[in-house]
Protein backbone atom coordinates (compact mmCIF):
# COMPACT_ATOMS: atom_id res chain seq x y z
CA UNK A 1 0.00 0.00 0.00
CA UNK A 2 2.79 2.15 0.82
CA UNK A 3 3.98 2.36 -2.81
CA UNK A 4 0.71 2.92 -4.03
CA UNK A 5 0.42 6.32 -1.62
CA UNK A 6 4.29 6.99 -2.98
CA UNK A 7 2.82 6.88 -6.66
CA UNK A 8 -0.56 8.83 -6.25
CA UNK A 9 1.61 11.47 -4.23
CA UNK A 10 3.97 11.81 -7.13
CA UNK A 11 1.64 12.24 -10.16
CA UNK A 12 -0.23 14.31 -8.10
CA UNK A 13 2.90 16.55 -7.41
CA UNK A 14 3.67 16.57 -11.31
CA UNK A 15 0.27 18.55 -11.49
CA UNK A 16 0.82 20.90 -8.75
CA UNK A 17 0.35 24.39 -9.33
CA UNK A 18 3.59 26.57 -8.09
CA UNK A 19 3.98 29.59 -10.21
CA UNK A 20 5.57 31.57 -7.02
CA UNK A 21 7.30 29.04 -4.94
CA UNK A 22 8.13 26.39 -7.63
CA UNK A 23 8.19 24.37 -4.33
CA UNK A 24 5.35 21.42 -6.23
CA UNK A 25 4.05 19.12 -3.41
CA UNK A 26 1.72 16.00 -3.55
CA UNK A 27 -0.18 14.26 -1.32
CA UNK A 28 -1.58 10.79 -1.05
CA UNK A 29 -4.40 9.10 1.64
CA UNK A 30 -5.45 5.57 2.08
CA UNK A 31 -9.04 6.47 3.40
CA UNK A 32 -11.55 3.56 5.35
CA UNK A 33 -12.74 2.81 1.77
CA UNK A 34 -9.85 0.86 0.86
CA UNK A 35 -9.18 3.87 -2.15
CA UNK A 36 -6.15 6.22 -2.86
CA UNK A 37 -7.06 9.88 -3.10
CA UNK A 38 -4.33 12.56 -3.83
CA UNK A 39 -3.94 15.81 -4.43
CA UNK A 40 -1.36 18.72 -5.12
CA UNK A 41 -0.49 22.23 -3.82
CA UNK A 42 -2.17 25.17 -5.94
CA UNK A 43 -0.88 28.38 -5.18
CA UNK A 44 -2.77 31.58 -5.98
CA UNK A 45 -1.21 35.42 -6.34
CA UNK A 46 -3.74 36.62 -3.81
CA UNK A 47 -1.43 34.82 -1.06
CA UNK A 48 -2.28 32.81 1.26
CA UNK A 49 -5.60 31.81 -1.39
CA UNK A 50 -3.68 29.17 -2.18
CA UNK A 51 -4.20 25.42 -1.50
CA UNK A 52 -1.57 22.74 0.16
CA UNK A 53 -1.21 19.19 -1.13
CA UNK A 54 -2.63 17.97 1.97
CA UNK A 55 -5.99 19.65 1.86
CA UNK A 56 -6.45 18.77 -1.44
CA UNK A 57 -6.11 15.76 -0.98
CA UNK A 58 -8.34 15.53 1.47
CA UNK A 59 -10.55 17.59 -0.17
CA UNK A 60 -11.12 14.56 -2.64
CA UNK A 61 -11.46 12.07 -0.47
CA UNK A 62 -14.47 13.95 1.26
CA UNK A 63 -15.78 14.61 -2.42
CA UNK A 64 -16.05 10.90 -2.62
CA UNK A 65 -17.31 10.02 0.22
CA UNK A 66 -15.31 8.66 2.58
CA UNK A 67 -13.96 10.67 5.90
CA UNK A 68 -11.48 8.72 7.71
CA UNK A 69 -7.88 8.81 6.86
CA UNK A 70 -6.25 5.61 7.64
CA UNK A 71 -2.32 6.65 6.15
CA UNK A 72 -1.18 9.90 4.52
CA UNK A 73 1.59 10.30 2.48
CA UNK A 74 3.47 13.86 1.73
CA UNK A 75 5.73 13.90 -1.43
CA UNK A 76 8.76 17.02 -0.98
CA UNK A 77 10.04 18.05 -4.77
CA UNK A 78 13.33 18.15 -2.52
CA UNK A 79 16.20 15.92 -0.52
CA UNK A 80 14.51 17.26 2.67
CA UNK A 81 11.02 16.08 4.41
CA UNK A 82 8.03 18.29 3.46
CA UNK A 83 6.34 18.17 6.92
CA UNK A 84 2.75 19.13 6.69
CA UNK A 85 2.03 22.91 8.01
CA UNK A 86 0.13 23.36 11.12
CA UNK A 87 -3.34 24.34 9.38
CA UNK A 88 -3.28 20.91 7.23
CA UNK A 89 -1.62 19.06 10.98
CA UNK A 90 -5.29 20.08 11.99
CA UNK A 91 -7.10 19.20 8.86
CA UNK A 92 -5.20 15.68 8.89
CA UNK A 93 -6.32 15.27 12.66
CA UNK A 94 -10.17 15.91 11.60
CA UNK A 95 -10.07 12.99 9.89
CA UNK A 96 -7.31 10.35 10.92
CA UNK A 97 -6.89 8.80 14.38
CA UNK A 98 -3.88 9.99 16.94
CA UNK A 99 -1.77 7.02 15.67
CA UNK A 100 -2.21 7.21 11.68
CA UNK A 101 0.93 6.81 9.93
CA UNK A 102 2.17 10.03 8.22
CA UNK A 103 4.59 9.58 5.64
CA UNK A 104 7.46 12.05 4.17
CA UNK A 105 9.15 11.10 0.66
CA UNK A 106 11.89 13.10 -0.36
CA UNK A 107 12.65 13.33 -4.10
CA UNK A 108 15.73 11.08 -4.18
CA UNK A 109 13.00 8.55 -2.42
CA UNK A 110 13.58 8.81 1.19
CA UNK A 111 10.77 8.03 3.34
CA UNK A 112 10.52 8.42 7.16
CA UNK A 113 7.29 8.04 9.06
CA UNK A 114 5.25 9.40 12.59
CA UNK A 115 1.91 9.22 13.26
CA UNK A 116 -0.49 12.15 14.04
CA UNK A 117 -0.38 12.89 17.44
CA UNK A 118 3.52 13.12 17.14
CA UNK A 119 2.74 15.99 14.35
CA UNK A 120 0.13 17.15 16.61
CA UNK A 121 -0.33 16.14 19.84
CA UNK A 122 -2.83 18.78 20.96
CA UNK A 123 -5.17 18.71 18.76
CA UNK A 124 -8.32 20.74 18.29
CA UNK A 125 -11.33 19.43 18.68
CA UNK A 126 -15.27 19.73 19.47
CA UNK A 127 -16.99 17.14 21.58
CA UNK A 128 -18.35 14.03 19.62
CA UNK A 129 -21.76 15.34 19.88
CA UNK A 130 -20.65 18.60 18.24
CA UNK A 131 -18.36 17.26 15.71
CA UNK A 132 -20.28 15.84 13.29
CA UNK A 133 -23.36 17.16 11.77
């Protein structure tokens, strides 16, 4: 499953939009359906408009249907880890469990892994009767 996430990230990340950065990121998510989704960073000139990999990605996988992320993997177009940002730590967390694998591939195809809570271990939340409607 793992190299499936590795190649949705990275033809996601081929499609990434990165006019002002040029930093193109993709993301990949097993969901509780069994299915890959992905997605890709889309940058907009009315900064911060723009879109990370990450929230596409999970933007798709809510499109489809499904809403629990059971592995997420973050492509870097780089030799160092692209770490999610705090605002898609959060997103991640409203859909995955504290122990969901998080992957980081760097472009010469290193790949380390943590889980959620170690991205995020105090996480935002509403109580269960509040957070979902």
């Amino acid at each position: 499953m793992l190299q499936q996430l590795k190649d949705a990230a990275l033809k996601a990340q081929k499609n990434a939009y990165a006019p002002y950065s040029k930093f193109r990121v993709g993301a990949a998510i097993v969901a509780e359906d069994g299915n890959v989704y992905y997605g890709c960073n889309v940058e907009n000139a009315a900064f911060p408009q723009g879109q990370c990999a990450e929230a596409s990605a999970i933007g798709t996988m809510i499109t489809a249907g499904a809403t629990q992320i059971k592995q997420i993997l973050v492509a870097s177009p780089n030799d160092d880890y692209c770490y999610p940002c705090g605002g898609c730590r959060q997103k991640i967390a409203e859909f995955a469990s504290a122990d969901t694998p998080v992957f980081m591939l760097t472009a010469s195809g290193e790949c380390t892994e943590t889980t959620v809570s170690e991205l995020l271990p105090h996480t935002y939340s509403l109580p269960e009767e509040q957070n979902r409607g």
